[in-house]
Protein backbone atom coordinates (compact mmCIF):
# COMPACT_ATOMS: atom_id res chain seq x y z
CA UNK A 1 99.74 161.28 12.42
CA UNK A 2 103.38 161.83 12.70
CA UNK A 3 102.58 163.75 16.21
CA UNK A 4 101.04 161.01 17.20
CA UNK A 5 103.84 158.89 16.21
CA UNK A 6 106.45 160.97 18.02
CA UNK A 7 104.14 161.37 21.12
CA UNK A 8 103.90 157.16 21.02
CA UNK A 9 108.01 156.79 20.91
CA UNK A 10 108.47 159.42 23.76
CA UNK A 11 105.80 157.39 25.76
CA UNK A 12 107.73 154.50 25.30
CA UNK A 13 111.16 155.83 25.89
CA UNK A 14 109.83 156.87 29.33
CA UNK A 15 108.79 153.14 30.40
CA UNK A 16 112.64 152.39 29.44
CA UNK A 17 112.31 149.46 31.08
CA UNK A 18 109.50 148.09 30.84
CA UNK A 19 109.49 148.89 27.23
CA UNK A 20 112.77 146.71 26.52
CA UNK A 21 111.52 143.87 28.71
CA UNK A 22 108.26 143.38 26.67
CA UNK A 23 110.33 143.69 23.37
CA UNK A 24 112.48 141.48 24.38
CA UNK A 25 109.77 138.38 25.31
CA UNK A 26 108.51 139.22 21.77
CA UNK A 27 112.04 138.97 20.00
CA UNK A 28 112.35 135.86 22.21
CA UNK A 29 108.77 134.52 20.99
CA UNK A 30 110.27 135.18 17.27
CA UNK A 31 113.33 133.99 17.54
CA UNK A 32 111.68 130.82 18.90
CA UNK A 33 109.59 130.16 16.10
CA UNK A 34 111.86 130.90 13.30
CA UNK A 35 114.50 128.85 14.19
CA UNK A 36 112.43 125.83 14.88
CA UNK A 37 110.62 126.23 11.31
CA UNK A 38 113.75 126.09 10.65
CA UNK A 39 115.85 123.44 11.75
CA UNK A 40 112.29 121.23 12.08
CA UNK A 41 112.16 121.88 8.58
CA UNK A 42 115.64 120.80 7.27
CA UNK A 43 115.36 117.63 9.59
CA UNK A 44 111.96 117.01 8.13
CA UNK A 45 113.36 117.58 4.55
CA UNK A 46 116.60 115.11 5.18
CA UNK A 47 114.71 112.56 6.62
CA UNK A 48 111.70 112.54 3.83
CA UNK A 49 114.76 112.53 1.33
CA UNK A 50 116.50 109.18 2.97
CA UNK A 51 113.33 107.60 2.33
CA UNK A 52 112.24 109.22 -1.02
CA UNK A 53 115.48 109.42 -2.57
CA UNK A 54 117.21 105.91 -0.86
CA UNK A 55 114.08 103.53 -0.60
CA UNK A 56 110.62 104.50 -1.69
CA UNK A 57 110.59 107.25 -4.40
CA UNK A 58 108.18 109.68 -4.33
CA UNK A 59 105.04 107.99 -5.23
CA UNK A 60 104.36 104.44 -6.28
CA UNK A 61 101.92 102.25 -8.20
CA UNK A 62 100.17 98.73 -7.47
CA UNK A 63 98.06 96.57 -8.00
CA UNK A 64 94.65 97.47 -5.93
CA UNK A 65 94.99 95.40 -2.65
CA UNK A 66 99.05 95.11 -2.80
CA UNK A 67 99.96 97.64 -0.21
CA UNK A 68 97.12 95.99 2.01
CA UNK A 69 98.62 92.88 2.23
CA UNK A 70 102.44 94.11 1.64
CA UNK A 71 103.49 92.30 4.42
CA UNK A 72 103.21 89.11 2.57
CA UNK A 73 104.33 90.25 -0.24
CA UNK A 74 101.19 89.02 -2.74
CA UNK A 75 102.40 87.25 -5.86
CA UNK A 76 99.51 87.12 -6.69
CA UNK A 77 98.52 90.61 -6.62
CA UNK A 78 101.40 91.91 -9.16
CA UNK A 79 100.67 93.98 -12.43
CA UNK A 80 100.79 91.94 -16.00
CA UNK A 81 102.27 92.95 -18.64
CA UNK A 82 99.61 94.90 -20.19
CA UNK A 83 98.67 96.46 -17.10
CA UNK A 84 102.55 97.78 -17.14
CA UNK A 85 102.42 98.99 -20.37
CA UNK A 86 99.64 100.93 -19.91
CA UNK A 87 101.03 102.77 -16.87
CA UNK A 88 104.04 103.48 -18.89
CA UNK A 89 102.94 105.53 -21.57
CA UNK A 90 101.12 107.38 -18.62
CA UNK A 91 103.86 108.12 -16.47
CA UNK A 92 105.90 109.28 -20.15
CA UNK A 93 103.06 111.52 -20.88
CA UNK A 94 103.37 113.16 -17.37
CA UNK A 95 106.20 116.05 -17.25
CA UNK A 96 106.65 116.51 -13.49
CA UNK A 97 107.97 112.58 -13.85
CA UNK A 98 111.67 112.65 -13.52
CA UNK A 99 111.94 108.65 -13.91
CA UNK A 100 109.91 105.41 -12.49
CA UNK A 101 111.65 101.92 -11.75
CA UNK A 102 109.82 99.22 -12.38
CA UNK A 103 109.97 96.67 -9.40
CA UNK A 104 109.24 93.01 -7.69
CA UNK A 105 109.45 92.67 -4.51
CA UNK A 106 109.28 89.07 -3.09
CA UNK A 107 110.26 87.08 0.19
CA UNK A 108 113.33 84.34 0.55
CA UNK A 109 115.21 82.44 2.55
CA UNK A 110 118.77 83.65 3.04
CA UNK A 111 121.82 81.54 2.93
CA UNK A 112 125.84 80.94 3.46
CA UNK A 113 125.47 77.26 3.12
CA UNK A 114 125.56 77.08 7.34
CA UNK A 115 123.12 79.53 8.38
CA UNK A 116 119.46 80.41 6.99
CA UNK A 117 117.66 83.68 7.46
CA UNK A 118 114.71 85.55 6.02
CA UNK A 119 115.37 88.54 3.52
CA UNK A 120 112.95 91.36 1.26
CA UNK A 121 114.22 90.97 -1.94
CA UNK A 122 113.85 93.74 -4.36
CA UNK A 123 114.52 92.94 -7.62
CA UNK A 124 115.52 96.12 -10.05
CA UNK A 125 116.64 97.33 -12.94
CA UNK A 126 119.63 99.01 -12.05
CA UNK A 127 119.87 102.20 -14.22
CA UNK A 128 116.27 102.75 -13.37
CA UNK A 129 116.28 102.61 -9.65
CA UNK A 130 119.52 104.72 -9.13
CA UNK A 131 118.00 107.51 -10.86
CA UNK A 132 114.72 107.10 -9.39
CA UNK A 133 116.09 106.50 -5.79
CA UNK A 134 120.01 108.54 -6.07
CA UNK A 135 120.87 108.18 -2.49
CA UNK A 136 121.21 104.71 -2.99
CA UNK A 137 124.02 103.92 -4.17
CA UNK A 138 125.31 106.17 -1.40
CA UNK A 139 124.13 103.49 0.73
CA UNK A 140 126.49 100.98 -0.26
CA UNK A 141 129.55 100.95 3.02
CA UNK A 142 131.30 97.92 1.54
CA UNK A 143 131.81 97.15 -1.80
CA UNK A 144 132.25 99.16 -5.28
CA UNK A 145 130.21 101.79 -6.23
CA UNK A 146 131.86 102.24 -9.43
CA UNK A 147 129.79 101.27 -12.46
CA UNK A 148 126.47 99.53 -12.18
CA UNK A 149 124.40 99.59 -9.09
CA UNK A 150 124.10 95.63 -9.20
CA UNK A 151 124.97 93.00 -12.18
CA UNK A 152 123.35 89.94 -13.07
CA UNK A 153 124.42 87.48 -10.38
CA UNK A 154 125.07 89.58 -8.06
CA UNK A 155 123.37 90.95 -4.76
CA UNK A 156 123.65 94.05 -2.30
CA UNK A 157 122.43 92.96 1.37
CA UNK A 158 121.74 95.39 4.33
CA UNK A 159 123.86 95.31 7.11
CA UNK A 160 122.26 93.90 9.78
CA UNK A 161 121.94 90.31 7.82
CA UNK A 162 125.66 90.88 6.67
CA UNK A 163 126.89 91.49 10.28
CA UNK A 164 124.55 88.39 12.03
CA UNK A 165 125.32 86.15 9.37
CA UNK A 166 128.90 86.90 8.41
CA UNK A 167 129.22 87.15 5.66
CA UNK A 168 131.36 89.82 3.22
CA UNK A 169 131.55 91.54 -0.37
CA UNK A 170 132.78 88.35 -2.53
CA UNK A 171 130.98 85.50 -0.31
CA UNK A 172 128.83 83.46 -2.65
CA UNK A 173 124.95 83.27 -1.15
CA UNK A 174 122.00 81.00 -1.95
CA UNK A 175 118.46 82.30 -2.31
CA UNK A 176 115.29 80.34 -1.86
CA UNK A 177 111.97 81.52 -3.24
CA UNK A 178 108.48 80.11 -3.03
CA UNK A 179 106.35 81.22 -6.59
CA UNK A 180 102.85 81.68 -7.25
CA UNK A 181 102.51 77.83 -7.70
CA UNK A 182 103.82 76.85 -4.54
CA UNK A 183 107.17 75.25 -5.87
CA UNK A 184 110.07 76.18 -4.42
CA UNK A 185 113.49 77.13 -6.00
CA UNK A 186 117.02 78.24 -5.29
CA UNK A 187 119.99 80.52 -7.22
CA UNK A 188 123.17 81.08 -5.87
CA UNK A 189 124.59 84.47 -5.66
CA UNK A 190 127.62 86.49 -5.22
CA UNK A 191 127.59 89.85 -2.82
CA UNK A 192 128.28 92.56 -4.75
CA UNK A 193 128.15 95.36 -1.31
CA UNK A 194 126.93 96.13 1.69
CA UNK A 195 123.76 98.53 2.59
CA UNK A 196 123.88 100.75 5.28
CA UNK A 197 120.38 100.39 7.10
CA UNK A 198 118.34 103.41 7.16
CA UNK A 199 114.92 101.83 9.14
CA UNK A 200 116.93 100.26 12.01
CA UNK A 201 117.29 96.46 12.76
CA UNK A 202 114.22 95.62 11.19
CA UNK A 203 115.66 96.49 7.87
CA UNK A 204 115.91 93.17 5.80
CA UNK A 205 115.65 94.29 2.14
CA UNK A 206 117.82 92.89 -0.50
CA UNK A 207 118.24 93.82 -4.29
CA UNK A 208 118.77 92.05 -7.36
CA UNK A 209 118.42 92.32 -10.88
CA UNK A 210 114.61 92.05 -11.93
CA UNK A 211 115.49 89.08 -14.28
CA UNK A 212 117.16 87.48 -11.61
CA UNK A 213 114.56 87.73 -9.45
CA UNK A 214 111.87 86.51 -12.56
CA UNK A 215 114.08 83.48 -13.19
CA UNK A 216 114.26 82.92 -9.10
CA UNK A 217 110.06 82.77 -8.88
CA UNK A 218 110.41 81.25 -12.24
CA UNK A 219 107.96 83.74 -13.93
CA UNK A 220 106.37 83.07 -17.13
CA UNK A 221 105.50 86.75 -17.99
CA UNK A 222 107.41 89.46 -16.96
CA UNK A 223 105.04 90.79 -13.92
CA UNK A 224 105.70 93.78 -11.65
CA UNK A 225 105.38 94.19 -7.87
CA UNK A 226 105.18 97.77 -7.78
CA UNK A 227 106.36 100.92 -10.02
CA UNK A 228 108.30 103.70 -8.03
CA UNK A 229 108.39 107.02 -9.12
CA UNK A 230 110.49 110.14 -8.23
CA UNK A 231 109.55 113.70 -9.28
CA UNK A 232 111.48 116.69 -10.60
CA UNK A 233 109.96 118.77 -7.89
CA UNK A 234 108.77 117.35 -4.94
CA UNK A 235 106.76 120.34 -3.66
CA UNK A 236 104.34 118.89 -6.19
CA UNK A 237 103.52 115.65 -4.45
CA UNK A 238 99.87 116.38 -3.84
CA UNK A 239 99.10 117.53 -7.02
CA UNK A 240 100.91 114.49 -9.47
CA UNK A 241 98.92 112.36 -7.13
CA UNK A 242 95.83 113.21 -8.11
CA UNK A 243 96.65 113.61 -11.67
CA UNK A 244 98.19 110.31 -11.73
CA UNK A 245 95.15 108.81 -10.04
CA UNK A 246 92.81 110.57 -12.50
CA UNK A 247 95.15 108.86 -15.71
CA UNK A 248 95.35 105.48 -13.92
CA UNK A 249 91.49 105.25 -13.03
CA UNK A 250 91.02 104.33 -16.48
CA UNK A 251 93.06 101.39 -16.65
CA UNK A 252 91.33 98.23 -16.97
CA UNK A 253 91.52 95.12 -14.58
CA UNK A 254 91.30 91.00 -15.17
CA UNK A 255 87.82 91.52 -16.44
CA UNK A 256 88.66 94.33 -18.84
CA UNK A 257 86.45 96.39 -16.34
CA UNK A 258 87.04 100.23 -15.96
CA UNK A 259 87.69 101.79 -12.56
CA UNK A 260 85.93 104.67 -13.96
CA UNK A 261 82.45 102.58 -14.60
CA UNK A 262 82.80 101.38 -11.34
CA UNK A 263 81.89 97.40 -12.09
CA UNK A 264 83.29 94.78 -11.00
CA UNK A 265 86.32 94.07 -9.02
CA UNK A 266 86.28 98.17 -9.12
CA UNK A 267 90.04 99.88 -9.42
CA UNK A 268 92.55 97.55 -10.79
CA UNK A 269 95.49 100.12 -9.78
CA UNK A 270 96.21 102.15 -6.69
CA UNK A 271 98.41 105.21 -6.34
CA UNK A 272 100.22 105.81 -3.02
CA UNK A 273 102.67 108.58 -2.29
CA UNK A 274 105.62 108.18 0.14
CA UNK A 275 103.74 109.19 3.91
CA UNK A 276 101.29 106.01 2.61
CA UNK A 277 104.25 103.81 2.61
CA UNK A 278 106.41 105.02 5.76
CA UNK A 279 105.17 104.65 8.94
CA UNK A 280 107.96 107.74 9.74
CA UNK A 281 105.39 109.89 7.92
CA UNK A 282 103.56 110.24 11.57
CA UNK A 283 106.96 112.32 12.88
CA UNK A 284 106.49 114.22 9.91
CA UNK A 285 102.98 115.19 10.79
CA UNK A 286 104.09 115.43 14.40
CA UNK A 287 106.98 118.10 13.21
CA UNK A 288 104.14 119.82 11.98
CA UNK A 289 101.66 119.81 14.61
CA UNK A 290 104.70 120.92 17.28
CA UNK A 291 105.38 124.12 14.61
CA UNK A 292 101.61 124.86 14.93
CA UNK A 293 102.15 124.74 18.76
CA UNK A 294 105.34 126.88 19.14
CA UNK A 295 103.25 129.53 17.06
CA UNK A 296 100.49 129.47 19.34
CA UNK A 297 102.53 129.91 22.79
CA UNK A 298 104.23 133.15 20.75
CA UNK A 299 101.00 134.72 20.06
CA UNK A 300 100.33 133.96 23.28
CA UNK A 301 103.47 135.45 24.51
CA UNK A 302 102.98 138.86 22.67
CA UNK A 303 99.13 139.39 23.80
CA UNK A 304 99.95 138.93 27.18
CA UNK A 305 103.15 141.28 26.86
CA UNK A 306 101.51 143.79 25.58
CA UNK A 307 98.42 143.79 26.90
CA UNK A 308 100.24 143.71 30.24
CA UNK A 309 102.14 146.72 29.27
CA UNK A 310 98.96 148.77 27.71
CA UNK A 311 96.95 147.87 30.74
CA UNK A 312 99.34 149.53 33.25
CA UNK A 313 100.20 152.59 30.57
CA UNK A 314 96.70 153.58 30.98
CA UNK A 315 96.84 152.83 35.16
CA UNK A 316 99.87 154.93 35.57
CA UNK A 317 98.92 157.73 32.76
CA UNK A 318 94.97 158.12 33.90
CA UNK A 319 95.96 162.25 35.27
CA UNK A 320 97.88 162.93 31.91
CA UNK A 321 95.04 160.50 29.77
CA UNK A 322 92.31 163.65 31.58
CA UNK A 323 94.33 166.49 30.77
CA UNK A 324 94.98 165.84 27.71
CA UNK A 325 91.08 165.20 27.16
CA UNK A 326 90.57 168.33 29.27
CA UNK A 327 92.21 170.55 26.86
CA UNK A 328 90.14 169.29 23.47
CA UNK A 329 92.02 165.98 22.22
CA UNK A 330 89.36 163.88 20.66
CA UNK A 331 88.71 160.38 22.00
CA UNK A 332 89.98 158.66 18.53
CA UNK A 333 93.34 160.60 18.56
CA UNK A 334 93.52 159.23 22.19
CA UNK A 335 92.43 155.77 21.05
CA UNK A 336 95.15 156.05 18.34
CA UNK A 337 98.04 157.40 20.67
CA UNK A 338 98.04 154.24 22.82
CA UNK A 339 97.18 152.03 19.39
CA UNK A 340 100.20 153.03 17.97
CA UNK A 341 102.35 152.21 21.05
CA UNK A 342 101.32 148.98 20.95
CA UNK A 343 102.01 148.76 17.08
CA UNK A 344 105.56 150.10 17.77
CA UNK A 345 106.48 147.59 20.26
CA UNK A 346 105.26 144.69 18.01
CA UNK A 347 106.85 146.19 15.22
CA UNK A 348 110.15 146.89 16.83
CA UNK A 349 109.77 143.19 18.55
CA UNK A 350 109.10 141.42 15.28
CA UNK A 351 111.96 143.17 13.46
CA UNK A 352 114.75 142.73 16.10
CA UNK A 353 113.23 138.80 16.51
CA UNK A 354 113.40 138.09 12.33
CA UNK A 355 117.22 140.15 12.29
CA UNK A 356 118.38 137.94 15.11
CA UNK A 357 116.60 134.71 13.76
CA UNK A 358 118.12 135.03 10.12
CA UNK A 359 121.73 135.65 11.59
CA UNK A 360 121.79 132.62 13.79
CA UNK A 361 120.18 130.54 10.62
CA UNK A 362 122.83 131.53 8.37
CA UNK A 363 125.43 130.81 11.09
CA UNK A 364 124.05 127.33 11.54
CA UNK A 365 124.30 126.94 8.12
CA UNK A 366 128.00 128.52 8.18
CA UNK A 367 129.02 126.21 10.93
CA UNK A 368 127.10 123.23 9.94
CA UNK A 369 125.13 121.05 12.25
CA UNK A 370 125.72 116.43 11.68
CA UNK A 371 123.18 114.66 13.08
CA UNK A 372 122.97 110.68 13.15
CA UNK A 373 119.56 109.95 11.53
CA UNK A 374 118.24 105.97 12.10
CA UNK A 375 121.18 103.40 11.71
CA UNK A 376 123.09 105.38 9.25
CA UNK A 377 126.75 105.79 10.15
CA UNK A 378 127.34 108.54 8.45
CA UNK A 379 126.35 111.90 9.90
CA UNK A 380 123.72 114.05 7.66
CA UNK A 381 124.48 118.23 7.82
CA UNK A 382 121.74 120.31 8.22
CA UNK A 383 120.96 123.25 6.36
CA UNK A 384 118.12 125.08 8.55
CA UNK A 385 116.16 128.12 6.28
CA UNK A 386 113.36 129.66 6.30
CA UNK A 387 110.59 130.84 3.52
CA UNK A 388 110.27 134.27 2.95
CA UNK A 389 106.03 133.35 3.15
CA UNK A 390 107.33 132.42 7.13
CA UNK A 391 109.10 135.05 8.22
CA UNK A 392 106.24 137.60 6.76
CA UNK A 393 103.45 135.29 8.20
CA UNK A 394 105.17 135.05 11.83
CA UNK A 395 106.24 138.96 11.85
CA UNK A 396 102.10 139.59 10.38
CA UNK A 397 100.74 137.92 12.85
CA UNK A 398 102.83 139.54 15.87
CA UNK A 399 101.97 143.09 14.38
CA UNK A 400 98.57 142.23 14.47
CA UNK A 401 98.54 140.93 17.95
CA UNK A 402 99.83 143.52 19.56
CA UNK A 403 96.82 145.89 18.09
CA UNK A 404 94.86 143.63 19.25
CA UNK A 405 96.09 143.23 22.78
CA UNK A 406 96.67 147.71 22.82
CA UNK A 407 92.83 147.83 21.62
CA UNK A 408 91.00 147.46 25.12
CA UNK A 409 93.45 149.47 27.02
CA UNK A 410 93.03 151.91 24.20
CA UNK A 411 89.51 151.66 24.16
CA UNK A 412 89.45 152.61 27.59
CA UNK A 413 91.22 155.55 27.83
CA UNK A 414 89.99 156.90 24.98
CA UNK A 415 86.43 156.90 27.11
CA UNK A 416 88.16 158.22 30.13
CA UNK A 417 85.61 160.77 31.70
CA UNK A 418 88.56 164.06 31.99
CA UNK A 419 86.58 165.29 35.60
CA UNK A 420 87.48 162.08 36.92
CA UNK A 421 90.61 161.26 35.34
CA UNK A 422 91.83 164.49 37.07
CA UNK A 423 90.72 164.15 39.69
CA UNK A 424 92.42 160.43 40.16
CA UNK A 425 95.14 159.84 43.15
């Protein structure tokens, strides 16, 4: 074997040329596809965390229906009390739960006394929802950020209604709010900050405290919109999803119906995760799709490289492939000669490819990368890696390619008939 191995380098040292040009379209193929996964994936990571960690948390309860009609924001499909409870001691019971902040969400009228607007309110509890969504506060570009996220009386609006409606930290607002019984009523209150808009224009949602917001919709019982939840480890999405859904199917609904006996008005609760709730989740899965592409052109890259390379060994070698034959070298140590010249120049390719890839990757993350994500003003570094599962995975499946694109032309001159190999011009 290690004849065979020195015979395969010598081959290849003779093709200089040719030789470095095919290693270096696999290098290129490598370095390609390592340093999309990743910068894609740090881009993909920052902009799931604006929206996890500023907005949405990583999953999120409701009432079955809610997120159907969220656009209205449904009064009438909040959680009671009792339905609240009951998800609480679930969510306490479930250790990959880092917190939960219990929300309502409801739609006003917005205004300085000479203009009127339309606004999302969120009403919060403040200690909860900064440490279930910690960018947050991070959010705020006018105003204090000391102490509480937001005090009784007090309001945080996004930027775009600040800016088209004038108005600054200190101004004193009015809200108007329709309830569940179709009376209307109003509560003044004072701007605590600014938010810096993460969705673009379209980004109209307010917060206040969660009594305020019960005392604006005058609420008798202290109902819930939705419950958001962040996780200690995020990588476990999928899986606290379904074990949350399991837990919650049990929960009853008006009728004291189970989800699990399937009567009735069916679920009474619904358990989305982030992607459910962001319509940005479809350039996630578009991120994804793209890295599945980028793979695909580099295996392409290699087969055709190599096989190009094999394919024109065997042309130019077809005298020395019948010699060789002539004087007693079986057909499998012939099949294994050119086999491991193609296993060398994957090899070689894939480990000059992963060495350049992993320099530029820490450089990037030496000399860090801002890039402007949405309306934000301020500019988010990235810090591009990549798995050690990746790097294995893309360097496997180059290896294996290039055997694969060496085994015809291997094939072939390991069945060379010697008379006529010699006898070639």
């Amino acid at each position: 074997m290690l004849n065979i191995l020195k015979i395969a380098v010598r081959n290849l040292t003779r093709f200089g040329r040719r030789t470095l040009l095919t290693s270096s379209l696999i290098t290129l193929g490598i370095v390609g596809v390592l340093l999309f996964i990743a910068v894609s994936g740090s881009f993909k990571a920052i902009m799931i965390g604006q929206f996890t960690d500023a907005m949405l948390g990583h999953l999120e309860v409701h009432h079955k229906g809610y997120v159907a009609s969220i656009d209205s924001l449904p009064l009438n499909l909040n959680m009671q009390p009792t339905m609240v409870e009951k998800v609480d001691q679930v969510l306490k019971k479930v250790d990959a739960v880092e917190s939960y902040s219990e929300r309502i969400k409801l739609g006003a009228m917005f205004s300085n006394f000479t203009e009127t607007t339309s606004i999302r309110i969120n009403g919060v509890d403040p200690v909860k929802e900064a440490a279930t969504t910690p960018l947050l506060p991070g959010r705020i570009i006018e105003g204090s950020k000391e102490g509480a996220l937001i005090k009784p009386g007090e309001i945080l609006i996004p930027t775009v209604l600040a800016r088209g409606m004038k108005v600054k930290v200190g101004d004193t607002i009015v809200l108007v709010a329709t309830n569940r019984d179709g009376s209307v009523n109003g509560k003044t209150f004072v701007v605590r900050g600014i938010l810096e808009s993460i969705s673009g224009p379209s980004g109209k949602d307010g917060y206040i405290t969660l009594n305020d917001a019960r005392d604006l919709l005058r609420m008798k019982e202290p109902e819930i919109s939705e419950i958001a939840i962040r996780l200690k480890n995020p990588a476990k999405l999928d899986q606290v999803y379904a074990e949350l859904s399991q837990e919650l199917s049990g929960i009853a609904g008006k009728q004291g119906q189970s989800a699990m006996a399937g009567k009735g008005g069916g679920a009474a609760l619904e358990v989305h995760t982030w992607a459910d709730l962001s319509p940005f989740a479809s350039i996630v899965r578009m991120i994804d799709l793209l890295a599945v592409f980028i793979k695909v052109m580099m295996v392409s890259i290699v087969l055709i490289s190599v096989m190009n390379v094999m394919v024109m060994a065997v042309y130019e070698r077809i005298r020395e492939i019948g010699t060789i034959s002539a004087i007693g070298t079986p057909p499998g140590r012939i099949l294994s000669l050119f086999l491991t010249e193609g296993l060398l120049l994957g090899l070689g390719g894939a480990a000059l490819g992963t060495a350049i890839s992993l320099a530029v990757i820490y450089a990037l993350n030496v000399w860090k990368v801002s890039i402007h994500f949405g309306m934000q003003e301020q500019a988010i570094k990235l810090s591009p890696s990549v798995s050690a599962s990746d790097v294995v995975t893309i360097a496997a499946m180059v290896v294996i390619m290039a055997l694969l694109a060496s085994l015809q032309p291997a094939w072939k001159a390991s069945r060379m008939d010697p008379i006529t190999a010699l006898g070639h011009v």
